[in-house]
Protein backbone atom coordinates (compact mmCIF):
# COMPACT_ATOMS: atom_id res chain seq x y z
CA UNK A 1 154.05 -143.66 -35.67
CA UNK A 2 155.95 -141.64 -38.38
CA UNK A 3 156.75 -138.09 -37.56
CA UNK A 4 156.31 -136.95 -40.92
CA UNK A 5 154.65 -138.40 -43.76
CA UNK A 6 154.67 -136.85 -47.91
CA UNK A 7 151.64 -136.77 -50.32
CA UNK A 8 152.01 -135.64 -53.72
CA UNK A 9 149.43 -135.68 -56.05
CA UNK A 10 150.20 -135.67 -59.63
CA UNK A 11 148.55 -135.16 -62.75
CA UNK A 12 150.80 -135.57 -66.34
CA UNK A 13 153.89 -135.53 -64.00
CA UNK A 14 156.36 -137.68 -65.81
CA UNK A 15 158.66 -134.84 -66.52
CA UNK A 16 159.04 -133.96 -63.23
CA UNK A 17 157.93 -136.80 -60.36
CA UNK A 18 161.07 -138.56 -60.57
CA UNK A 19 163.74 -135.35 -59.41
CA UNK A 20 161.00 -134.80 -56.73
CA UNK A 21 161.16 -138.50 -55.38
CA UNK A 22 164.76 -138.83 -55.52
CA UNK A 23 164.78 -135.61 -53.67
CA UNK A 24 162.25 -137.29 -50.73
CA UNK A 25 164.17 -140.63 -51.05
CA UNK A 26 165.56 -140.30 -47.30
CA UNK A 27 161.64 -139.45 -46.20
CA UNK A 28 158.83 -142.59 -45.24
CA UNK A 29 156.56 -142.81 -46.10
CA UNK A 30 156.00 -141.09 -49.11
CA UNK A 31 152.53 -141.31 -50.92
CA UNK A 32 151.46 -140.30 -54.51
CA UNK A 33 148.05 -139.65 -55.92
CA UNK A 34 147.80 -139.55 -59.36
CA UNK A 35 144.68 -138.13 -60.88
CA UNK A 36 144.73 -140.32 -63.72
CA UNK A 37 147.33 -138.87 -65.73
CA UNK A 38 147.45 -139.33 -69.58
CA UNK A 39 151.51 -140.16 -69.72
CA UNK A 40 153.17 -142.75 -67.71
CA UNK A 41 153.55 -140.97 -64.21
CA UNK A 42 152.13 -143.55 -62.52
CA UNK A 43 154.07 -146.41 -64.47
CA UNK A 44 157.24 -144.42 -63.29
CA UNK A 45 156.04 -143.99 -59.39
CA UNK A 46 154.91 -147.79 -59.68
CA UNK A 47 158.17 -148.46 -60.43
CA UNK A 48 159.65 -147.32 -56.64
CA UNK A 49 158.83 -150.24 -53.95
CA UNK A 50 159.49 -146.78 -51.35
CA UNK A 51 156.86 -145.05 -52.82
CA UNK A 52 152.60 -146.13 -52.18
CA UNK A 53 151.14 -145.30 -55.92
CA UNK A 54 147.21 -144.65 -55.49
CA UNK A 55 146.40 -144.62 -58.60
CA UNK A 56 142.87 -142.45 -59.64
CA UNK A 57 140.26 -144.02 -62.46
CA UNK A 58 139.40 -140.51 -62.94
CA UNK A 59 140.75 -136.96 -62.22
CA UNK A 60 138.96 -136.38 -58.79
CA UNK A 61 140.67 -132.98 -58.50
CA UNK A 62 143.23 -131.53 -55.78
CA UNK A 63 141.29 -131.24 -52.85
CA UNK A 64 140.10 -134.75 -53.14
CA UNK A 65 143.22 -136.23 -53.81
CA UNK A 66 145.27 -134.95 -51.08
CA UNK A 67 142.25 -136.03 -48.91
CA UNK A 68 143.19 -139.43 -49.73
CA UNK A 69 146.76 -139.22 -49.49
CA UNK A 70 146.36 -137.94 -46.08
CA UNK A 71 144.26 -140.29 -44.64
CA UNK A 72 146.19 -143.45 -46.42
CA UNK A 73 148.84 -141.76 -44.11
CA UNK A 74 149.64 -142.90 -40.10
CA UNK A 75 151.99 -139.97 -39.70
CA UNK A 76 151.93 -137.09 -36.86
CA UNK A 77 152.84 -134.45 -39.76
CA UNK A 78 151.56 -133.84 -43.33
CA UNK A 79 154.63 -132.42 -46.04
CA UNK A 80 151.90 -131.86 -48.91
CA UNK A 81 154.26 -131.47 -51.92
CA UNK A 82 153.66 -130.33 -55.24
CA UNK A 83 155.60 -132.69 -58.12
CA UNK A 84 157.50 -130.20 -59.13
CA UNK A 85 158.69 -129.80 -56.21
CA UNK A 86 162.45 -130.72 -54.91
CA UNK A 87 163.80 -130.64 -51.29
CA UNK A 88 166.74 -128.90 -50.42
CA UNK A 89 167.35 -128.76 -46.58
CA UNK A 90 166.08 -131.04 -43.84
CA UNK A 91 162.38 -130.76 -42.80
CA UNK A 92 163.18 -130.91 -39.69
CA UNK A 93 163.15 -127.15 -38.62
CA UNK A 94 159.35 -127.23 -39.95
CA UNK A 95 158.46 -130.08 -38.03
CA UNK A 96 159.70 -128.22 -35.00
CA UNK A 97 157.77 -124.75 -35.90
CA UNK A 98 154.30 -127.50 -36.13
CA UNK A 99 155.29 -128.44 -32.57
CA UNK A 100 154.89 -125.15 -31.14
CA UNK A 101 152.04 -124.14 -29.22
CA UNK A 102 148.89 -122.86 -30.87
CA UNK A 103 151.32 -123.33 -34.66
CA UNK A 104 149.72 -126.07 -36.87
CA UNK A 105 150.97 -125.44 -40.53
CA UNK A 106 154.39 -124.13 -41.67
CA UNK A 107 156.29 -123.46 -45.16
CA UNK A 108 159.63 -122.48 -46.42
CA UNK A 109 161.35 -121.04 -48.69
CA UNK A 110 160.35 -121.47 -52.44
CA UNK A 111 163.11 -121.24 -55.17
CA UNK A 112 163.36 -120.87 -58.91
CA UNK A 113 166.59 -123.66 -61.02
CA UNK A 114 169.05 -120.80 -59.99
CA UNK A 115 168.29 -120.73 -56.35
CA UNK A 116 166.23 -116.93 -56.75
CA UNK A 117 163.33 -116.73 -53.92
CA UNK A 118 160.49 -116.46 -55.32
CA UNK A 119 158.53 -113.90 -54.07
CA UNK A 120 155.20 -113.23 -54.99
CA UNK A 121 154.34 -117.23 -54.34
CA UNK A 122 156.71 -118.56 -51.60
CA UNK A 123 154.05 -116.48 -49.13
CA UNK A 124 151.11 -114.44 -49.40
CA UNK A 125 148.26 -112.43 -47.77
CA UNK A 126 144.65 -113.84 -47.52
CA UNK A 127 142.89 -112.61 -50.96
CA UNK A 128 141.00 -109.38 -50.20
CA UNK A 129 137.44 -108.31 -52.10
CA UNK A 130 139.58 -105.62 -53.26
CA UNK A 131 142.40 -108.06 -53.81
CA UNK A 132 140.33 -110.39 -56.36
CA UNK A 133 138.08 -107.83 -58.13
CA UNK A 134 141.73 -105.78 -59.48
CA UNK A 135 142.72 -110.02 -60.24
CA UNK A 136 139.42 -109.96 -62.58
CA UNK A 137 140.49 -106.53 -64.07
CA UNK A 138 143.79 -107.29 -64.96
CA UNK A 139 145.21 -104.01 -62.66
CA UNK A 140 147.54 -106.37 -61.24
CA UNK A 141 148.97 -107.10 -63.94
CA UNK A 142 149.68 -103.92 -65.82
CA UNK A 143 150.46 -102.56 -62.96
CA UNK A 144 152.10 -104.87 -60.42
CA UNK A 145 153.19 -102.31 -57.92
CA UNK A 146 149.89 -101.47 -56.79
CA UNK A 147 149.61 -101.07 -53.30
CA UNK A 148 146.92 -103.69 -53.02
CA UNK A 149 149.28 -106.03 -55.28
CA UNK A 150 152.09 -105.40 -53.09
CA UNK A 151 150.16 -106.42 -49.70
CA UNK A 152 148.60 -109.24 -51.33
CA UNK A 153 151.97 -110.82 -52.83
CA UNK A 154 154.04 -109.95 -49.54
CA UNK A 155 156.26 -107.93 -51.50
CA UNK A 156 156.88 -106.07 -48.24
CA UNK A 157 157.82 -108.93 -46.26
CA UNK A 158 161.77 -109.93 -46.07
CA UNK A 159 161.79 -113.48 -47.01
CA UNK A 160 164.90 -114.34 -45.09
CA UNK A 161 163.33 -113.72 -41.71
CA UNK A 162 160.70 -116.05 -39.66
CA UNK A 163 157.71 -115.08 -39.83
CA UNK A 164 153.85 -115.88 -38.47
CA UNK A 165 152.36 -115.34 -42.17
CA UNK A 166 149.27 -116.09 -43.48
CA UNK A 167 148.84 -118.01 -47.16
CA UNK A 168 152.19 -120.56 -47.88
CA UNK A 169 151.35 -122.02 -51.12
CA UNK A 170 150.23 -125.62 -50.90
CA UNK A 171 152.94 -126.66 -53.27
CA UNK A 172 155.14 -127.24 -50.20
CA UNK A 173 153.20 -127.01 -46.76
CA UNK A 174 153.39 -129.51 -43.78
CA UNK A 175 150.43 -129.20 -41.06
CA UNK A 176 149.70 -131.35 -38.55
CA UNK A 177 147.23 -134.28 -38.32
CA UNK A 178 145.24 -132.86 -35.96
CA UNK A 179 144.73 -129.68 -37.99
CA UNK A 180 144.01 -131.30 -40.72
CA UNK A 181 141.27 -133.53 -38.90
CA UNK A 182 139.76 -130.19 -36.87
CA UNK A 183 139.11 -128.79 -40.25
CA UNK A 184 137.95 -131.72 -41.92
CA UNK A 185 140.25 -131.66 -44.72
CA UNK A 186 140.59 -129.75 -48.03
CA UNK A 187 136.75 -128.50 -49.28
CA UNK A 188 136.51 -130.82 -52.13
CA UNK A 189 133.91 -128.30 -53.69
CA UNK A 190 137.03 -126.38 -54.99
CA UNK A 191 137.33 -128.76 -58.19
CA UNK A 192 140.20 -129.82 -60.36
CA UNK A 193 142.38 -127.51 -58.83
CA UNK A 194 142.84 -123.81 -57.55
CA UNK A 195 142.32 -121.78 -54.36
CA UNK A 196 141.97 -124.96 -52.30
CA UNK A 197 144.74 -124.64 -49.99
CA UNK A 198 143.88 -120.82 -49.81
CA UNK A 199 140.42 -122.03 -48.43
CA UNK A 200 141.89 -124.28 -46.10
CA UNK A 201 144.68 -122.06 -44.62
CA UNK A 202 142.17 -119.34 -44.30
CA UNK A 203 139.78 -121.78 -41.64
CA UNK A 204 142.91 -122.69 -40.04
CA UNK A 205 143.51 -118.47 -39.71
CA UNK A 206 140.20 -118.56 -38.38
CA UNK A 207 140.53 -120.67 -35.62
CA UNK A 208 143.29 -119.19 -34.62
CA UNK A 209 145.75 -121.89 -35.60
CA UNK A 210 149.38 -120.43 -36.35
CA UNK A 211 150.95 -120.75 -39.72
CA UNK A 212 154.36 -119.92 -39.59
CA UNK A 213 156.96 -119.17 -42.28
CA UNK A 214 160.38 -121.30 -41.97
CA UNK A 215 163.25 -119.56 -44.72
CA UNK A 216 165.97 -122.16 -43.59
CA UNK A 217 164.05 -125.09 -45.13
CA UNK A 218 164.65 -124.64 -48.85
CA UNK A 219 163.02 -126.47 -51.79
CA UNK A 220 163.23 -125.80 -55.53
CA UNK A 221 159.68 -125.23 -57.63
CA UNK A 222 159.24 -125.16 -61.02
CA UNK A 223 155.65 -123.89 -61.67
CA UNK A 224 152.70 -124.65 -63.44
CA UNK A 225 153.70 -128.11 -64.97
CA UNK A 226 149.91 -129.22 -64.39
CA UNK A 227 147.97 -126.91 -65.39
CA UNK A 228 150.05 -126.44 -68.31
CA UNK A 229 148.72 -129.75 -69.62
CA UNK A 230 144.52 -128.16 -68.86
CA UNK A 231 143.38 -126.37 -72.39
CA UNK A 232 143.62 -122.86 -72.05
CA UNK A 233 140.01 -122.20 -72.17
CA UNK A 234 139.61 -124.86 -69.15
CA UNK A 235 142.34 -123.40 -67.29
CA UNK A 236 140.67 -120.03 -67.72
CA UNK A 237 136.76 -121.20 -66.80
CA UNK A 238 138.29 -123.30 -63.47
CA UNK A 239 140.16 -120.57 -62.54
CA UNK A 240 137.22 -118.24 -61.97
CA UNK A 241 135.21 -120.85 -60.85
CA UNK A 242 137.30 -121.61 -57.85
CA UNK A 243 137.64 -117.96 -57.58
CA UNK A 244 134.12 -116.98 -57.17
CA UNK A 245 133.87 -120.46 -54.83
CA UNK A 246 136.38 -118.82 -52.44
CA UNK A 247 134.42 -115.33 -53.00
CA UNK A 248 131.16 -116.60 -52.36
CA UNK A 249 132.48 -118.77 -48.91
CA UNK A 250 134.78 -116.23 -47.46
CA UNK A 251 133.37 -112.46 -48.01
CA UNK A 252 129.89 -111.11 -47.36
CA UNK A 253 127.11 -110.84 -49.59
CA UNK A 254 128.12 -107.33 -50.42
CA UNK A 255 131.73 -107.85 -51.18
CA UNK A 256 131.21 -111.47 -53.06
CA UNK A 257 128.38 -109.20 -56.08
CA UNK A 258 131.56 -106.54 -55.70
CA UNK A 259 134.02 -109.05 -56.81
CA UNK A 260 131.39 -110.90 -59.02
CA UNK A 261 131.15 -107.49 -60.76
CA UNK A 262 134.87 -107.20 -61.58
CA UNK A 263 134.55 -110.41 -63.06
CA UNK A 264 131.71 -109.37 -65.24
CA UNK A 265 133.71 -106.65 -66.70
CA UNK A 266 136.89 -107.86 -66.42
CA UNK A 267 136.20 -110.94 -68.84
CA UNK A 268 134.49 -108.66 -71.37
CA UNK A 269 137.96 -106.90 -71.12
CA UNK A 270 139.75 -110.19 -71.51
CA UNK A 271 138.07 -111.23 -74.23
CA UNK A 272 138.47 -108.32 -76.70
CA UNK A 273 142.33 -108.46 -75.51
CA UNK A 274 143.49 -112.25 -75.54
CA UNK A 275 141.09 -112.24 -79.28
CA UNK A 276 142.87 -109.38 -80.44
CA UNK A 277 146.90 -111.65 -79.49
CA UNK A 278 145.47 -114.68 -80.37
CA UNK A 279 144.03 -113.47 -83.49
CA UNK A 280 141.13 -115.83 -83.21
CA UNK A 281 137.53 -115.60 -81.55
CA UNK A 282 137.58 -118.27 -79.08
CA UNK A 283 138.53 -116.04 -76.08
CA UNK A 284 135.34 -114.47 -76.86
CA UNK A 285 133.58 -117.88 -76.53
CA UNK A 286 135.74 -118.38 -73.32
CA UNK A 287 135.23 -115.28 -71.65
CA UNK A 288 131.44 -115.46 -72.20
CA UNK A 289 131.21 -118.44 -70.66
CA UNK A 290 132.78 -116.59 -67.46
CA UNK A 291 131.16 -113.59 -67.64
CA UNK A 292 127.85 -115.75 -67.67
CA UNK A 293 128.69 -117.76 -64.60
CA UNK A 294 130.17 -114.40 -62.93
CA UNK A 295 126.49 -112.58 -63.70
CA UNK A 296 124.42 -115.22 -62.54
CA UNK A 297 126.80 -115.59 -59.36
CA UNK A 298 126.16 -111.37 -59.21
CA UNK A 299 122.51 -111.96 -58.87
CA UNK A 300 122.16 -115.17 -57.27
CA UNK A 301 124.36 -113.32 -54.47
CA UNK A 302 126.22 -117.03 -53.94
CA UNK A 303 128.79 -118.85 -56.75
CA UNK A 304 126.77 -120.80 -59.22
CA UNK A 305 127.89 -124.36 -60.01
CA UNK A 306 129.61 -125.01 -63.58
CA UNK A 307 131.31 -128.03 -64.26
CA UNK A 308 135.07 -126.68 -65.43
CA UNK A 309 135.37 -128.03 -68.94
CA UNK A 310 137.52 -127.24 -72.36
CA UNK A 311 135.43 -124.40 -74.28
């Protein structure tokens, strides 16, 4: 069996899939999911005999697709790659940090095209109540040198160290089979995309699997190509929807209608702001929709369901 086995799952990923394949071309096997993409991604994987294309009728989000990759996978090790992703180093150092005892997931080191760390992403902290209500409010964000913002983004942490860390992006994160198993994969309730891997590095946390942060294995990450295809309005709905998911599975009862709250308010907020920039009223329409779903979630005391769709 393979030490070390690549899934990618891609969604409108032409621009980017092929610099991230050439840059695995030395790795096997190497597996794509693509979440039925609207361009020719998968015409472009289907094109490499190296590569196994699974190619998705319908976009069955993330979690689900990386669910699949791993388990069309015979491999000891997992390198779960984003597409806009593309390796620098040898992976070996991070296969090593899987191998030690009690360690199950590690990450490196997350660049920008002129080789900057990027910090704020490359690691973070576990999400807070405190952490995701001043998210909903927009504090970090006029003010990103918070205290809270600071802890939550690592901004503290020197990112050319080692490091036991908690929350590696799952743009580039290799665990091993076995954790992967033990948990019972990503929580495909976390739907098209967003806080997934947060969710499932958190259980790992939990039972008291290592996650370890690697800074000699380097890879190059563009950002956001995916989501940049999602409508804004849908990008804004899912995003709160996987937030208050994550809320709802992860804090108590208490702290979930405290962060609910924030999102109450911090839509309204939102709403009278991104109208005001856009000069039109459909962040109003937007924002209701989440301040709806973040009230009912407030009084329900557990995140509602809403299907994530364009408003």
């Amino acid at each position: 069996m393979s030490r070390t086995g690549v899934v990618i799952v891609t969604y409108n990923s032409a621009d980017v899939i092929e610099r991230c394949l050439d840059s695995c071309a030395h790795l096997a096997p190497v597996i794509v999911v693509d979440n039925a993409s609207k361009d020719n991604t998968a015409e472009l994987v289907g094109r490499r005999s190296s590569v196994k294309l699974i190619a998705n009728a319908s976009n069955r989000g993330f979690a689900a697709a990386v669910n699949q990759g791993v388990d069309a996978l015979d491999t000891d090790n997992i390198l779960l790659l984003n597409p806009d992703v593309e390796l620098e180093t040898s992976l070996d150092p991070l296969a090593a940090a899987c191998d030690r005892p009690s360690v199950g997931v590690a990450s490196g080191k997350l660049v920008d095209s002129l080789g900057r760390v990027q910090a704020g992403f490359t690691v973070r902290r576990f999400p807070t109540p405190t952490t995701l209500a001043f998210e909903a409010l927009g504090i970090n964000r006029v003010f990103p040198c918070n205290t809270v913002n600071r802890r939550y983004r690592c901004l503290d942490l020197d990112l050319s160290k080692s490091a036991e860390v908690e929350q590696p992006p799952g743009a580039f994160l290799m665990f091993r089979r076995e954790v992967w198993q033990r948990l019972g994969g990503f929580d495909t309730q976390f739907r098209p995309v967003w806080f997934e891997d947060v969710d499932f590095l958190k259980r790992a946390w939990l039972a008291g699997i290592k996650i370890q942060y690697v800074p000699e294995v380097i890879a190059r990450h563009g950002g956001g190509h995916s989501i940049a295809s999602m409508g804004w309005g849908c990008r804004e709905v899912c995003w709160y929807v996987s937030l208050l998911r994550y809320a709802s599975k992860h804090f108590r009862p208490y702290a979930f209608r405290g962060v609910s709250a924030a999102v109450v308010l911090g839509s309204m907020l939102r709403a009278v702001i991104e109208a005001i920039h856009r000069r039109s009223f459909r962040p109003l329409q937007v924002y209701a929709k989440v301040a709806q779903l973040a009230w009912r979630s407030l009084i329900s005391g557990h995140a509602v369901e809403m299907k994530c769709t364009s408003t």
